[in-house]
N, C-alpha and C. Protein backbone atom coordinates (compact mmCIF):
# COMPACT_ATOMS: atom_id res chain seq x y z
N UNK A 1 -15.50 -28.39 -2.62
CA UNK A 1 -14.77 -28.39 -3.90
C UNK A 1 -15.28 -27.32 -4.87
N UNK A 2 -16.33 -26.91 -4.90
CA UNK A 2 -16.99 -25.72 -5.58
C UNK A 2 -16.74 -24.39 -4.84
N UNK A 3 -15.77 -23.74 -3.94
CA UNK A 3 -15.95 -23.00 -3.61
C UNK A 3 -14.20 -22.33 -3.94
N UNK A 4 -14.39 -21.03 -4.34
CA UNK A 4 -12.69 -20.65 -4.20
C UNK A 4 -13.20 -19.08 -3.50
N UNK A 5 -12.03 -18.19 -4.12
CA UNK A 5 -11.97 -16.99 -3.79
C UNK A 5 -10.90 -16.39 -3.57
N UNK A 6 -10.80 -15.01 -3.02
CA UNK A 6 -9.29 -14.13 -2.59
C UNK A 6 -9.53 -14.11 -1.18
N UNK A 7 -8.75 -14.63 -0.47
CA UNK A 7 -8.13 -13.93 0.58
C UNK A 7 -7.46 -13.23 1.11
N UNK A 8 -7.65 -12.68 2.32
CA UNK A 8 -6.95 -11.11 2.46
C UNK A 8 -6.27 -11.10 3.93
N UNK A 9 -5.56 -12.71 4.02
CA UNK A 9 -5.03 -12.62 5.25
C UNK A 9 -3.72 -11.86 5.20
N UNK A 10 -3.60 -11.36 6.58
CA UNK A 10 -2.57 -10.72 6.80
C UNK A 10 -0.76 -10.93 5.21
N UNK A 11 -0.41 -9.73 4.88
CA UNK A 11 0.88 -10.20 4.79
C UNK A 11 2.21 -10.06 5.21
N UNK A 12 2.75 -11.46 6.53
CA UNK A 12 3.13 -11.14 7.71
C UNK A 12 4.63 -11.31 6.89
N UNK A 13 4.89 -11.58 5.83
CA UNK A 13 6.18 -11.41 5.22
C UNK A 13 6.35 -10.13 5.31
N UNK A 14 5.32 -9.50 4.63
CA UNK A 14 6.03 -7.70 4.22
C UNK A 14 6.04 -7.07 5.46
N UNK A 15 5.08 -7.12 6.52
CA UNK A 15 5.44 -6.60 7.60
C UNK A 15 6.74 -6.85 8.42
N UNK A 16 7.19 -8.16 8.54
CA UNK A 16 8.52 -8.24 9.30
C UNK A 16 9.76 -7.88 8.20
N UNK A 17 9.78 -8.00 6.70
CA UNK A 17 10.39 -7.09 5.98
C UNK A 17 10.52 -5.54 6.46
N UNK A 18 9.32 -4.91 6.46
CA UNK A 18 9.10 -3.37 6.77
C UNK A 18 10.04 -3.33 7.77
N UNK A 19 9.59 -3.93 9.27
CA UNK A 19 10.02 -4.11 10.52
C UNK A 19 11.72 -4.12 10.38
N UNK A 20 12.33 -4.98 9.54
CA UNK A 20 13.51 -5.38 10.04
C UNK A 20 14.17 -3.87 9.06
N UNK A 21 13.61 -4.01 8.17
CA UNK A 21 14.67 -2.63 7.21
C UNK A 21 14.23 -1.26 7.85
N UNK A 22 13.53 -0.87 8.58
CA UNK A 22 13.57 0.02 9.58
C UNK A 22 14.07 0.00 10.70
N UNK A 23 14.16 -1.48 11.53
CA UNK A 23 15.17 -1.55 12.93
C UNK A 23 15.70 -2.44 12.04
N UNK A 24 17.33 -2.27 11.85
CA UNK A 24 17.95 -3.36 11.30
C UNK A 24 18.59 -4.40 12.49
N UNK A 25 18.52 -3.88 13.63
CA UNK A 25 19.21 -4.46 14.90
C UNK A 25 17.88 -5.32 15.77
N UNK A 26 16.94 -5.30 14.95
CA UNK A 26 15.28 -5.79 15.61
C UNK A 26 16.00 -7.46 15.96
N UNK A 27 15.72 -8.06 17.22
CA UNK A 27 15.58 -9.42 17.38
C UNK A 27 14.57 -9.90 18.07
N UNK A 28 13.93 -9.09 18.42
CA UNK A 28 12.79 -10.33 18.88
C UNK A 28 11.45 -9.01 19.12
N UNK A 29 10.50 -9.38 18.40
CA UNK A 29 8.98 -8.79 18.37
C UNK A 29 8.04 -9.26 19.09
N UNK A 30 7.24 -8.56 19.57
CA UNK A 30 5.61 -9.00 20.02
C UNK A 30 4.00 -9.33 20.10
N UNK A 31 3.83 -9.83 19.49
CA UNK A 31 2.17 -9.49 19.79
C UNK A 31 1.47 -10.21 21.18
N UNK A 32 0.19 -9.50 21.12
CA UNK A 32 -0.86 -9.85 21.91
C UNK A 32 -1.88 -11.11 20.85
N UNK A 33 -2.21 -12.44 21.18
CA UNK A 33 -2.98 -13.48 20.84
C UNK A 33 -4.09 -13.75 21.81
N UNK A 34 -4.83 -14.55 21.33
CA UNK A 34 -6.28 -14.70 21.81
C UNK A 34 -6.27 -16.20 21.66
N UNK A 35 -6.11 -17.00 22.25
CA UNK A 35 -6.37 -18.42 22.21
C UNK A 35 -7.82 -19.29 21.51
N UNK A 36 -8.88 -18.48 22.31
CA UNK A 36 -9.91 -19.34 21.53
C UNK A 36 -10.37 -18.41 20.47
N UNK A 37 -9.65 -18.00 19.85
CA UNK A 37 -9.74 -17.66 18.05
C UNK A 37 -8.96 -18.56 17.23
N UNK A 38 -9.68 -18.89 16.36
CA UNK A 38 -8.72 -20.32 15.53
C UNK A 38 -7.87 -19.33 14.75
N UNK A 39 -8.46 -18.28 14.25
CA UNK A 39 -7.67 -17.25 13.40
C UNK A 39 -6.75 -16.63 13.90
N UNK A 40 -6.53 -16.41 15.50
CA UNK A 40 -6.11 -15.68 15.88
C UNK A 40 -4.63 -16.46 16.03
N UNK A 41 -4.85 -17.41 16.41
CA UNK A 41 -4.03 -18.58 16.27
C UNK A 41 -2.86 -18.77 15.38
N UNK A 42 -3.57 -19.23 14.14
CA UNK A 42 -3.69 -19.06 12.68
C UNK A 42 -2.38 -18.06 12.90
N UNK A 43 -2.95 -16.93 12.63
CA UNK A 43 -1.75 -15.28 12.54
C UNK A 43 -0.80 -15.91 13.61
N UNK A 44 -1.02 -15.75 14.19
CA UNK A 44 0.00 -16.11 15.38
C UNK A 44 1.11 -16.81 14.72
N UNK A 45 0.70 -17.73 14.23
CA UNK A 45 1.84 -18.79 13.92
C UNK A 45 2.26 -18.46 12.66
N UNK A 46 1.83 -17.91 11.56
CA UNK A 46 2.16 -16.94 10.53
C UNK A 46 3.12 -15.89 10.73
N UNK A 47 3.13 -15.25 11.87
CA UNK A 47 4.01 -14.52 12.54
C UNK A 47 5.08 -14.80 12.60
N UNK A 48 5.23 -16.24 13.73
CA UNK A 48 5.96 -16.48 13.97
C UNK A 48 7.32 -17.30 13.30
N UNK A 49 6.40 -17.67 11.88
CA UNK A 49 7.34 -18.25 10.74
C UNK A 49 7.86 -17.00 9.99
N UNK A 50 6.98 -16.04 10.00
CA UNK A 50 7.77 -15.11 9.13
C UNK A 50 8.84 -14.50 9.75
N UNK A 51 8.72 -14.10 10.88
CA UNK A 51 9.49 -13.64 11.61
C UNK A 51 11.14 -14.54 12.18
N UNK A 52 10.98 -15.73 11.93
CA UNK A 52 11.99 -17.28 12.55
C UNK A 52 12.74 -17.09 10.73
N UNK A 53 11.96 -16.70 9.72
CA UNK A 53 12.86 -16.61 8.92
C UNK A 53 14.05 -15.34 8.19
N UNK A 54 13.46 -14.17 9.17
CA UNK A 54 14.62 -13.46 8.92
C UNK A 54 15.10 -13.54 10.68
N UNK A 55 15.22 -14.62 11.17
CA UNK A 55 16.51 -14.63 12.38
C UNK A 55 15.50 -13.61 13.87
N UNK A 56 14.29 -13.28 13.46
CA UNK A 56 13.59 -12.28 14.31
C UNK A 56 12.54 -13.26 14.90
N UNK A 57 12.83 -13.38 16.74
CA UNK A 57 11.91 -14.33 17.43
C UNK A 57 10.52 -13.40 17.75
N UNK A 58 9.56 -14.33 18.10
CA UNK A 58 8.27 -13.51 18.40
C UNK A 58 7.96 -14.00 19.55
N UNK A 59 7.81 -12.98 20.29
CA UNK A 59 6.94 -13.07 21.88
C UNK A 59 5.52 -12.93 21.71
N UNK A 60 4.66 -14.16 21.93
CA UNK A 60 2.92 -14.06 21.91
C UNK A 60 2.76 -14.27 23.57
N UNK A 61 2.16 -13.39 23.85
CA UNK A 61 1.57 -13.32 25.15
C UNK A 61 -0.30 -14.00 25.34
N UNK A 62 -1.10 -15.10 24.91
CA UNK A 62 -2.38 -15.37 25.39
C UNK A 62 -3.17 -13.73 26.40
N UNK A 63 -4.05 -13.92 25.74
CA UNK A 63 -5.23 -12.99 26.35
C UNK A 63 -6.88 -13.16 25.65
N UNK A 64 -7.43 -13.73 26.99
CA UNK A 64 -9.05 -14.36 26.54
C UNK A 64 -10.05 -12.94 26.88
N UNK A 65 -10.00 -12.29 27.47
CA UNK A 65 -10.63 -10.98 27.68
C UNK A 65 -10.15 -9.73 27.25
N UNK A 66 -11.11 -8.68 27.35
CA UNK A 66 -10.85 -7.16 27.36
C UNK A 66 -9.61 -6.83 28.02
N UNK A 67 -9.78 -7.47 29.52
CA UNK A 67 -9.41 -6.76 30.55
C UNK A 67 -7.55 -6.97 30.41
N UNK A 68 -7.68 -8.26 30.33
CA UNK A 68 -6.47 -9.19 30.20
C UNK A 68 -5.15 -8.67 29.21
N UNK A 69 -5.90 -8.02 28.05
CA UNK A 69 -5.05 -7.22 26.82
C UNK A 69 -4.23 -6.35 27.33
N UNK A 70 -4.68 -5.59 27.98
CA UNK A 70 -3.56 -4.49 28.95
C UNK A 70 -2.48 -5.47 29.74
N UNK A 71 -3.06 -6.11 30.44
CA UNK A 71 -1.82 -6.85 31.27
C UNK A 71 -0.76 -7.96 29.88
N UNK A 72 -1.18 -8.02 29.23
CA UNK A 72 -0.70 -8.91 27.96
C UNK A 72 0.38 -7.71 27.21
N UNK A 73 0.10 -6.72 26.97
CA UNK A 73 0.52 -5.77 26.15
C UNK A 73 1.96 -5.47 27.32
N UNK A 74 0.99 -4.98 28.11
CA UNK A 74 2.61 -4.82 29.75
C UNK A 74 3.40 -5.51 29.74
N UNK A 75 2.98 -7.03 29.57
CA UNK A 75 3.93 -8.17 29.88
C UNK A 75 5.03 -8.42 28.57
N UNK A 76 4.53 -7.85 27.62
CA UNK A 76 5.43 -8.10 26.37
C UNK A 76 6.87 -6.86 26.33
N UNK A 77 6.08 -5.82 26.90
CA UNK A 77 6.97 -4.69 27.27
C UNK A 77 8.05 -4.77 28.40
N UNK A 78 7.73 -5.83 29.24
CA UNK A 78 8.40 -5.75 30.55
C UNK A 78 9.55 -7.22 29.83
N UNK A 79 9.37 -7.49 28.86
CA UNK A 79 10.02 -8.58 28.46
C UNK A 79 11.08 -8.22 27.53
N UNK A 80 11.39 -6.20 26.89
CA UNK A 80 11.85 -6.03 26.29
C UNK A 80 11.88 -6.13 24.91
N UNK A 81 10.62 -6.40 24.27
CA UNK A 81 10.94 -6.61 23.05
C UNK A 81 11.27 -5.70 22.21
N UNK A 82 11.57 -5.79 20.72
CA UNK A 82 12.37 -4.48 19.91
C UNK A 82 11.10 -3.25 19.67
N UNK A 83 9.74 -4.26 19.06
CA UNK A 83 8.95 -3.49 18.34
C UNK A 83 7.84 -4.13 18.65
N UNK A 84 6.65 -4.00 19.06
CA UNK A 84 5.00 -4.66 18.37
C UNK A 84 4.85 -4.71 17.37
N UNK A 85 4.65 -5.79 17.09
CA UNK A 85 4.01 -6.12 15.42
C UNK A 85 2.92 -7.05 15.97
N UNK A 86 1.78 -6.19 15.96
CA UNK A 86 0.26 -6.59 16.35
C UNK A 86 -0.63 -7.51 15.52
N UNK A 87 -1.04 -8.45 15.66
CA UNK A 87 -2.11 -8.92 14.78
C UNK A 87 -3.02 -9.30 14.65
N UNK A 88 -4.06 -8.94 13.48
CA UNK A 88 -5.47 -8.83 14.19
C UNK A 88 -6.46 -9.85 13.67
N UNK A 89 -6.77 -9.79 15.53
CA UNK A 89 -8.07 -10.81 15.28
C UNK A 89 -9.82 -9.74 16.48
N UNK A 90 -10.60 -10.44 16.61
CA UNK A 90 -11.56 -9.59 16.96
C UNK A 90 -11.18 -9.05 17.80
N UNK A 91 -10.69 -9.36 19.39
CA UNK A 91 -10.09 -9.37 20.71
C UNK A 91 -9.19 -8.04 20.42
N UNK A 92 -8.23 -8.20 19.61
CA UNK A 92 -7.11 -7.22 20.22
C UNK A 92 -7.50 -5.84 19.22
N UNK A 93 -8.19 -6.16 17.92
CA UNK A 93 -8.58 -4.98 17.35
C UNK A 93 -9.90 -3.98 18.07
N UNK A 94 -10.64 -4.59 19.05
CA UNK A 94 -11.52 -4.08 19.50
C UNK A 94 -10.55 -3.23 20.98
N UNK A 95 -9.62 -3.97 21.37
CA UNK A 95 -9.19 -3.32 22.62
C UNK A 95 -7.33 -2.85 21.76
N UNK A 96 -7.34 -2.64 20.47
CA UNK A 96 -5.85 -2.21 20.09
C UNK A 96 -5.15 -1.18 21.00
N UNK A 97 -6.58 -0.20 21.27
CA UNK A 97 -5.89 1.49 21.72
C UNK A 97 -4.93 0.81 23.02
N UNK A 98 -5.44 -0.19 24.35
CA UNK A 98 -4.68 -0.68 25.28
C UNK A 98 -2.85 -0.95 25.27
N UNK A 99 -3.26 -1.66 23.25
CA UNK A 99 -1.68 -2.06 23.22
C UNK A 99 -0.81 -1.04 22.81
N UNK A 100 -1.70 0.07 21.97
CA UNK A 100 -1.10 1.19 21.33
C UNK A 100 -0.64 1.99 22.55
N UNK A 101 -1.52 2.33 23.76
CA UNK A 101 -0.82 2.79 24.93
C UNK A 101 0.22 2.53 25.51
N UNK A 102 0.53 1.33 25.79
CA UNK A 102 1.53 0.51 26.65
C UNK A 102 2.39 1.03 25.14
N UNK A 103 2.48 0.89 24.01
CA UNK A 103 3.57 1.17 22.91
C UNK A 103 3.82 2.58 23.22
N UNK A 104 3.35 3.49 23.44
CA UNK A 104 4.04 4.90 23.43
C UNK A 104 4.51 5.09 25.22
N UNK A 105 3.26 4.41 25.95
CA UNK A 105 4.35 5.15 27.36
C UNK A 105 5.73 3.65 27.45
N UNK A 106 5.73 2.73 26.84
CA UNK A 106 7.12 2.54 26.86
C UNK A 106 8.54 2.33 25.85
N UNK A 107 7.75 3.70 24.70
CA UNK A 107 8.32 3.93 23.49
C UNK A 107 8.85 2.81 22.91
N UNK A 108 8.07 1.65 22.80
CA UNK A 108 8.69 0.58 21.81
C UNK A 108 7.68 0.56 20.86
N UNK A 109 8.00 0.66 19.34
CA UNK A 109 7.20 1.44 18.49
C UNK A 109 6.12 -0.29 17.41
N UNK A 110 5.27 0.65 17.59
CA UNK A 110 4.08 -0.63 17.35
C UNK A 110 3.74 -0.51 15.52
N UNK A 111 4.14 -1.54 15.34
CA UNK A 111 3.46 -2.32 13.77
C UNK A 111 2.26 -2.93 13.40
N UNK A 112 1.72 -2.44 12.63
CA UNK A 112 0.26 -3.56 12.46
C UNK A 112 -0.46 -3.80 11.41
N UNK A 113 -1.06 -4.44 10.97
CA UNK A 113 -1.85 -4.82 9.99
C UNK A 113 -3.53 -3.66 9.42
N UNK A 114 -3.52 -3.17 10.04
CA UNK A 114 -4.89 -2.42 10.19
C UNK A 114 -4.46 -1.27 9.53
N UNK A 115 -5.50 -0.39 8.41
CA UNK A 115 -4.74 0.94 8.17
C UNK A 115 -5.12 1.93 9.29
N UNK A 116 -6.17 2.33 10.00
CA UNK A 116 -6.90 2.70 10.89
C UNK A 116 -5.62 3.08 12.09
N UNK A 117 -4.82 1.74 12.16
CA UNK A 117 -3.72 1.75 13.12
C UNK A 117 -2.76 3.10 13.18
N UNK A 118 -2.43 3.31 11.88
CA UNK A 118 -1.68 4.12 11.81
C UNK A 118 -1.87 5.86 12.60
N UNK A 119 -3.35 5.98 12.21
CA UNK A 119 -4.30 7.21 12.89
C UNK A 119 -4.01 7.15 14.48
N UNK A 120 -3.91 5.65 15.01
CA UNK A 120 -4.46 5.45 17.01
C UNK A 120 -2.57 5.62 16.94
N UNK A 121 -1.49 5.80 16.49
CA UNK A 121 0.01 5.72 16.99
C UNK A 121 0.74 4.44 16.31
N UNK A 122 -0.12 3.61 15.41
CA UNK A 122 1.31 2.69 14.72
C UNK A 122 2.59 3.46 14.47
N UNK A 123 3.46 3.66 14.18
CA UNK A 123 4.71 3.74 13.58
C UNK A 123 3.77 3.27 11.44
N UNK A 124 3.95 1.93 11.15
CA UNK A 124 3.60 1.93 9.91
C UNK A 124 2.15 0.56 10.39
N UNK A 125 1.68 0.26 9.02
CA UNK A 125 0.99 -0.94 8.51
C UNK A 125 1.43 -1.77 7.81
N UNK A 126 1.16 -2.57 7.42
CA UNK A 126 1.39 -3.49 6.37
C UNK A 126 -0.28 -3.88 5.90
N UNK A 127 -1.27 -4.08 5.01
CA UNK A 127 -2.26 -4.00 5.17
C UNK A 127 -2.45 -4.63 3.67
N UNK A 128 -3.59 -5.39 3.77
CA UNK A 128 -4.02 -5.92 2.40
C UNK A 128 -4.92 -5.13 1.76
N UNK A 129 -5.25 -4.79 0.37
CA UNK A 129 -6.36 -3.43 0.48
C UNK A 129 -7.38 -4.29 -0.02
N UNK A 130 -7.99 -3.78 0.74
CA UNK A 130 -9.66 -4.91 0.31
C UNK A 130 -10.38 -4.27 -0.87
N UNK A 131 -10.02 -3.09 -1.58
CA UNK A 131 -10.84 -2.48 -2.60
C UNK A 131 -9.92 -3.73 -4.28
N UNK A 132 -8.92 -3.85 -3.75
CA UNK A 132 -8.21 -4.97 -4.99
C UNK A 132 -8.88 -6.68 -4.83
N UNK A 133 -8.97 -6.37 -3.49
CA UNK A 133 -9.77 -8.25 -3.08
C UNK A 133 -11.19 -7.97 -3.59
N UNK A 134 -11.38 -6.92 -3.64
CA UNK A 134 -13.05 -7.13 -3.97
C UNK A 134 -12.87 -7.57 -5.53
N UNK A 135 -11.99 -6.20 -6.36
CA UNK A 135 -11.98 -6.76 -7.65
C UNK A 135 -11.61 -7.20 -8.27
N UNK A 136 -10.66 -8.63 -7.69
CA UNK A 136 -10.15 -9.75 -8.02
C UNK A 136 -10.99 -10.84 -7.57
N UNK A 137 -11.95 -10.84 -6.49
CA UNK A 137 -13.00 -11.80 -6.41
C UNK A 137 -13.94 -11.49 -7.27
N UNK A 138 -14.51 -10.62 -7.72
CA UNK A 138 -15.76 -9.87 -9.12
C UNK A 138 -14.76 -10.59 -10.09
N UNK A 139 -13.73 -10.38 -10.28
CA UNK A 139 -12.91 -11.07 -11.71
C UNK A 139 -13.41 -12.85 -11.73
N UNK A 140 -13.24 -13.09 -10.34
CA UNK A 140 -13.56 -14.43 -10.05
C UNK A 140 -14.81 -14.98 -10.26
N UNK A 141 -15.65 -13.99 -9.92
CA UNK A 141 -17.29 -14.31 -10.27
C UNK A 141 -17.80 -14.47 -11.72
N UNK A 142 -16.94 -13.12 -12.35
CA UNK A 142 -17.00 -13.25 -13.86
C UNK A 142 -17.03 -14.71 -14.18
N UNK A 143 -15.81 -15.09 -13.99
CA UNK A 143 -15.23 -16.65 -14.65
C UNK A 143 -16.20 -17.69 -14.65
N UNK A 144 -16.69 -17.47 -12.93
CA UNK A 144 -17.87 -18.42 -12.97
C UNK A 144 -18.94 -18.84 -13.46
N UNK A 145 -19.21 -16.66 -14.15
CA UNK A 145 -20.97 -16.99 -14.67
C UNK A 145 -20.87 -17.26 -16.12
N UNK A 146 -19.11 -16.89 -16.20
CA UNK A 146 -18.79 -18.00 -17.97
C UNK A 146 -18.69 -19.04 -18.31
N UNK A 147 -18.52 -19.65 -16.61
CA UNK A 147 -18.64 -21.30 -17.21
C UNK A 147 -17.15 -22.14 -16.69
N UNK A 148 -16.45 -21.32 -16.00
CA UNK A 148 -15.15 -21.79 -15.46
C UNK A 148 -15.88 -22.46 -14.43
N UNK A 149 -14.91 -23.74 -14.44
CA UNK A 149 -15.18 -24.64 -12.54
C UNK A 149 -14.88 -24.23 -12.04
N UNK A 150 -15.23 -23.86 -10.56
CA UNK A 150 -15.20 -23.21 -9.53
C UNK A 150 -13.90 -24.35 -8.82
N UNK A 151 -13.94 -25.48 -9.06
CA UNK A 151 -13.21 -26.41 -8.50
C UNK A 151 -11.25 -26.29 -8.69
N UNK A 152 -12.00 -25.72 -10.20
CA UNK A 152 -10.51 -25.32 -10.97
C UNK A 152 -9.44 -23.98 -10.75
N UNK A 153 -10.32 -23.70 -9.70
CA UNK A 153 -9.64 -22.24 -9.49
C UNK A 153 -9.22 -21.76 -8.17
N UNK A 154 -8.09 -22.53 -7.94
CA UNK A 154 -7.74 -22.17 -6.24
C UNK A 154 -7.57 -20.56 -5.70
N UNK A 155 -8.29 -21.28 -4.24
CA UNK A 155 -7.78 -19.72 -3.56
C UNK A 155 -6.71 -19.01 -3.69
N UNK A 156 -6.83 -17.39 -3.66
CA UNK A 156 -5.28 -17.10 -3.85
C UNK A 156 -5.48 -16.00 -2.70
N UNK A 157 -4.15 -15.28 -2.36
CA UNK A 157 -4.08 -14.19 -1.87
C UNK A 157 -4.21 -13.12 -2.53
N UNK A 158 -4.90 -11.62 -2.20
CA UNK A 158 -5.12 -10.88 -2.88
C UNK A 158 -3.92 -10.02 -3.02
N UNK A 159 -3.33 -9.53 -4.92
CA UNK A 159 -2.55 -9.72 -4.87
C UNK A 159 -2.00 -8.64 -4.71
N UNK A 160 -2.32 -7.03 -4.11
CA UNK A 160 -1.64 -6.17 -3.59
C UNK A 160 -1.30 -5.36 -2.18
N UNK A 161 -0.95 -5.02 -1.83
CA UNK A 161 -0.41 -4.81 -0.27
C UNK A 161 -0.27 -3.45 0.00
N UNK A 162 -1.04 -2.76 1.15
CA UNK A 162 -0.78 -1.17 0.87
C UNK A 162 0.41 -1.53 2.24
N UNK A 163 1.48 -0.70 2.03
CA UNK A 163 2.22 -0.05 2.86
C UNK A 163 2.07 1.51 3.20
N UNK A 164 1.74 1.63 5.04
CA UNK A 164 1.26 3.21 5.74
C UNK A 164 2.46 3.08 6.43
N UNK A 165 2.89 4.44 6.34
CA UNK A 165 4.06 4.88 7.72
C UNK A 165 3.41 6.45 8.29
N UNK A 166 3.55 6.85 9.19
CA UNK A 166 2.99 8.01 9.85
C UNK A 166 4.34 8.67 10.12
N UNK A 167 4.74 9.70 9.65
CA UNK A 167 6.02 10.12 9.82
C UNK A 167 6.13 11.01 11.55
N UNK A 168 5.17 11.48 11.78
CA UNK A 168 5.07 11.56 12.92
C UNK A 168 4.97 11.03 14.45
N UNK A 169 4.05 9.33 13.80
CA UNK A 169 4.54 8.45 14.51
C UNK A 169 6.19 8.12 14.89
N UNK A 170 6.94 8.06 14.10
CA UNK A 170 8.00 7.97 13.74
C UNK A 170 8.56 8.46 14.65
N UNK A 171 8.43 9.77 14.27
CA UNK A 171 9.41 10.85 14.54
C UNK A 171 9.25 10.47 16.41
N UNK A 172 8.15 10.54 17.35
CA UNK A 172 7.87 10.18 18.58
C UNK A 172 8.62 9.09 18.91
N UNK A 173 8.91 7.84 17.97
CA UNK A 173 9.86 6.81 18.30
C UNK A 173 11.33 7.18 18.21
N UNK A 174 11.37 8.10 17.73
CA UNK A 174 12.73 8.03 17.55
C UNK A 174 13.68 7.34 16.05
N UNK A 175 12.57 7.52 14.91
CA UNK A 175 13.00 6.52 14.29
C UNK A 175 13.31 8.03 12.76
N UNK A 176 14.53 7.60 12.87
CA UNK A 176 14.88 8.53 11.22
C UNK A 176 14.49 7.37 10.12
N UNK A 177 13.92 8.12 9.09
CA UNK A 177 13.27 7.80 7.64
C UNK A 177 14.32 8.18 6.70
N UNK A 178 14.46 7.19 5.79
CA UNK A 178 15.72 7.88 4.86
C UNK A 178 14.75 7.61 3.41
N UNK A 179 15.42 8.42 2.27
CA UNK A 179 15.05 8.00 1.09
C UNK A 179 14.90 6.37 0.84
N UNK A 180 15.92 5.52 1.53
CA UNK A 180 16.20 4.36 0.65
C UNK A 180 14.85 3.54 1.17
N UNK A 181 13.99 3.87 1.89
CA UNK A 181 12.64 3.36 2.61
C UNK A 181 12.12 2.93 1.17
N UNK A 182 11.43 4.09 0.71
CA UNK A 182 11.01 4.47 -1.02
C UNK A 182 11.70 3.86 -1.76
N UNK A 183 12.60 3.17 -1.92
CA UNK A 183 13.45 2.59 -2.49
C UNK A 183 12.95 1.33 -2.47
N UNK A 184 13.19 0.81 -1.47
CA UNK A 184 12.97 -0.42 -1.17
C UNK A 184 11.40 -0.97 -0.55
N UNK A 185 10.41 0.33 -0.52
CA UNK A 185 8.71 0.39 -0.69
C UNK A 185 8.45 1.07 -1.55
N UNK A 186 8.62 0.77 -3.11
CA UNK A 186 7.91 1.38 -3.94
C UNK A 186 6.71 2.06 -3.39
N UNK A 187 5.69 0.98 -3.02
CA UNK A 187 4.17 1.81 -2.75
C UNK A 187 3.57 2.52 -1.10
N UNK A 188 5.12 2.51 -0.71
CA UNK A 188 4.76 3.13 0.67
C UNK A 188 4.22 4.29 0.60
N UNK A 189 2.84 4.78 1.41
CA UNK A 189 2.38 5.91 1.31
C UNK A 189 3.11 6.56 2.99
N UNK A 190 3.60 7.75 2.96
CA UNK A 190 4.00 8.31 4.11
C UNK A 190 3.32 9.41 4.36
N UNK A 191 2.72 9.34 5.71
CA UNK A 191 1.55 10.49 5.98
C UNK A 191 2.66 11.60 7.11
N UNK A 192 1.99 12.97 6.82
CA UNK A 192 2.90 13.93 7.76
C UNK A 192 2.39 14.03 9.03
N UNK A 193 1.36 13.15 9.40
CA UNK A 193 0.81 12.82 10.95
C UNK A 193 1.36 12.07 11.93
């Protein structure tokens, strides 16, 4: 009861937003999951609500090893899906480059949470920026050493979201960028890589 803070879980709304107003014809996405991660889990099913509410199904493929991620990443590909929209837990961020591979040799263009992603071949991110979680939790600490209950102050999400697109990624998918992107991502940053 004494404990709050910001969290900086994924935000799997704006990503399947991003996702769908760039493929507007997107129906069904993928990731790679990790079973014995509770978090991994967790996202998973975060996913899969965000995604069930704009009409977009999600394919999770289980993978408990290194090795396994490649055959997981294949299997999502051989299943057709529109796009990867990856999400990260220890497992698939340590072996991402596997899924980022299988995304370019079978040009179905990969989404993810990580900004880093964008550098290994995402297409875009969706990404929480941890330099605003830090100083909205310091805001939080303030409160505390003034005398606010800690009890009184629920967790929140941290409350800004960087949007990355790699226009070059892009461009390898096959995917035209229009003004109305910017339009409708105020804070999208678009890199010429």
């Amino acid at each position: 009861p004494n404990i709050t803070g910001v969290s900086t879980m994924s935000d799997f709304d704006g990503l399947i937003r991003l996702v769908q107003f760039i493929h507007p014809e997107v129906k069904t996405v993928g990731t790679v999951f990790t079973p014995a991660e509770i978090n991994s889990v967790a996202y998973k099913n975060r996913l899969e609500q965000a995604a069930g509410k704009k009409g977009i199904r999600l394919l999770a493929v289980p993978a408990n090893t290194a090795t396994e991620v490649l055959d997981a990443a294949n299997s999502l590909a051989a299943q057709r899906i529109d796009a990867f929209c990856q999400i990260s837990d220890n497992l698939t961020s340590s072996t991402g480059s596997a899924i980022l591979k299988v995304s370019k040799n079978s040009k179905i263009p990969y989404y993810g949470f990580v900004t880093q992603q964008v550098e290994q071949g995402a297409v875009a991110v969706c990404a929480r920026d941890n330099f605003q979680a830090g100083y909205e939790a310091g805001q939080m600490g303030i409160a505390v050493l003034s005398g606010q209950d800690p009890s009184r102050m629920p967790f929140r999400f941290v409350q800004k979201t960087v949007y990355l697109l790699s226009a070059g990624n892009a461009k390898f998918f096959s995917i035209p960028l229009s003004d109305k992107l910017l339009t409708a991502f105020p804070t999208l940053i678009i890199s010429n890589k």
